[in-house]
Protein backbone atom coordinates (compact mmCIF):
# COMPACT_ATOMS: atom_id res chain seq x y z
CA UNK A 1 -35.55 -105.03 167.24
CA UNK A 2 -34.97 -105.95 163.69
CA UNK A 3 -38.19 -107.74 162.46
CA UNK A 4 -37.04 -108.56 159.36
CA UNK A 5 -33.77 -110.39 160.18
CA UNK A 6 -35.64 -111.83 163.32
CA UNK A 7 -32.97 -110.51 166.04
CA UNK A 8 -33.23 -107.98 168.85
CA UNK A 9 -30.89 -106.21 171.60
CA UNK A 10 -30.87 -105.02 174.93
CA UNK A 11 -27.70 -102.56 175.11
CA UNK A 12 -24.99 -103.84 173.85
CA UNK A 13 -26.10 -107.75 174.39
CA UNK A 14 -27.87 -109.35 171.81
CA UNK A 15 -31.25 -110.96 172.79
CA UNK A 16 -31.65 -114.92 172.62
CA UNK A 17 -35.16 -115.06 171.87
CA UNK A 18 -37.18 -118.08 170.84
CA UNK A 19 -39.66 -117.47 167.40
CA UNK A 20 -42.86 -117.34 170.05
CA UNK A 21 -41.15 -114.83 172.56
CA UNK A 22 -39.84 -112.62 169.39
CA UNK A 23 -43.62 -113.12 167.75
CA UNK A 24 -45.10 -111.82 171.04
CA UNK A 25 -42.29 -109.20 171.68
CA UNK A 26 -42.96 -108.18 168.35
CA UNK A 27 -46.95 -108.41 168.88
CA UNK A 28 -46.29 -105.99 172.33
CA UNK A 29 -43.83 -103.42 170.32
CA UNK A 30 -46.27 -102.97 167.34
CA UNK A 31 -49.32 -102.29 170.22
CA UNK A 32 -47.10 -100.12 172.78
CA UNK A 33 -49.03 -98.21 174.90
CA UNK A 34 -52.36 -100.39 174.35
CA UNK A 35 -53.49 -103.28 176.46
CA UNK A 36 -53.27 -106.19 174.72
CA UNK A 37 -55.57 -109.18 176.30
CA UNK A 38 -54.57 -112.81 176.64
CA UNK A 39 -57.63 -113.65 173.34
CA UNK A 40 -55.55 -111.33 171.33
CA UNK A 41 -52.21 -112.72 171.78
CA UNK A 42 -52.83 -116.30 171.52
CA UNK A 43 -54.67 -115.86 168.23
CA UNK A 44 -51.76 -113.52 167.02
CA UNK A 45 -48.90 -115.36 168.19
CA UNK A 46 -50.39 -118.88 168.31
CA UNK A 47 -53.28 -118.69 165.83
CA UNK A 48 -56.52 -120.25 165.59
CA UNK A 49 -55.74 -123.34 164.58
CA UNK A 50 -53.71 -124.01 168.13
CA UNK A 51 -55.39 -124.45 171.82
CA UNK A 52 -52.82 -123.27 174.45
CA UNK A 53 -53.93 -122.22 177.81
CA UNK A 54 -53.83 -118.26 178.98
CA UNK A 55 -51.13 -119.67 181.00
CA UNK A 56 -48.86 -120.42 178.00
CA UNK A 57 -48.91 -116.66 177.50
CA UNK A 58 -48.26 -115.54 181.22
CA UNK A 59 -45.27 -118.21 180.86
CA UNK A 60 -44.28 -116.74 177.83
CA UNK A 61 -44.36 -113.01 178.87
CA UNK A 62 -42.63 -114.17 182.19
CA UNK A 63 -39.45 -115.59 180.25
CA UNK A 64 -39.51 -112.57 178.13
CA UNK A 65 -39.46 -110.50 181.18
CA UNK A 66 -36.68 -112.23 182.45
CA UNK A 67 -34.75 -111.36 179.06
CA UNK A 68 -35.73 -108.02 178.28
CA UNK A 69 -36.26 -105.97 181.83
CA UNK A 70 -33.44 -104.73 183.99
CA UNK A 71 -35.42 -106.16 187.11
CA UNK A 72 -37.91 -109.04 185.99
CA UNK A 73 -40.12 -108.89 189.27
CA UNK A 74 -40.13 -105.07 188.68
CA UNK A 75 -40.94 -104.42 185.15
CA UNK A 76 -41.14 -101.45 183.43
CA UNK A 77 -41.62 -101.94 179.74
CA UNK A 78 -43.98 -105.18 179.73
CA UNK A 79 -46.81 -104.30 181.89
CA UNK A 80 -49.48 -106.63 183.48
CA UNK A 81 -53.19 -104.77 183.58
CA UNK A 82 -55.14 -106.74 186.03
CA UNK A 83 -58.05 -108.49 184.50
CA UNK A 84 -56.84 -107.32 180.78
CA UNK A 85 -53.64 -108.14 179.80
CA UNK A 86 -50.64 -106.81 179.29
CA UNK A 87 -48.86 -103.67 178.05
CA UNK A 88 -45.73 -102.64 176.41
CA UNK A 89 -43.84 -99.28 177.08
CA UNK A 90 -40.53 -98.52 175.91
């Protein structure tokens, strides 16, 4: 991931993310390892000045799944903790 030019890779294939799903990949990368709950993430990614539902950020992490893991119903880098949130490992 390049932050500051706002593009990211998987191999060889560049990444079509939108500016939310690089924002939360971004959010997940700079927390990997920690559990980061569905509060956290919609004030960092979305802010407090917006009201989207914990399911915008299950959508969200689903279509980033889809782009970023080898096998979306299998993940292995972006992690759901029951009753927590998510995690990222690389």
């Amino acid at each position: 991931m390049n932050f500051k030019k706002h593009i990211g890779s998987k191999g060889k294939k560049t990444l079509s993310l939108t500016a939310k799903e690089f924002d939360l990949l971004k959010l997940f990368i700079c927390h990997e390892g920690e559990v980061v709950n569905r509060d956290t993430i919609l004030n960092e990614v979305w802010g407090y000045d917006k009201f989207p539902t914990t399911r915008t950020v299950d959508t969200f992490v689903h279509n980033l799944r889809q782009k970023i893991e080898d096998n979306p119903a299998k993940p292995v880098h972006l992690i759901t903790v029951p009753w927590s949130g998510y995690k990222f490992q690389k």
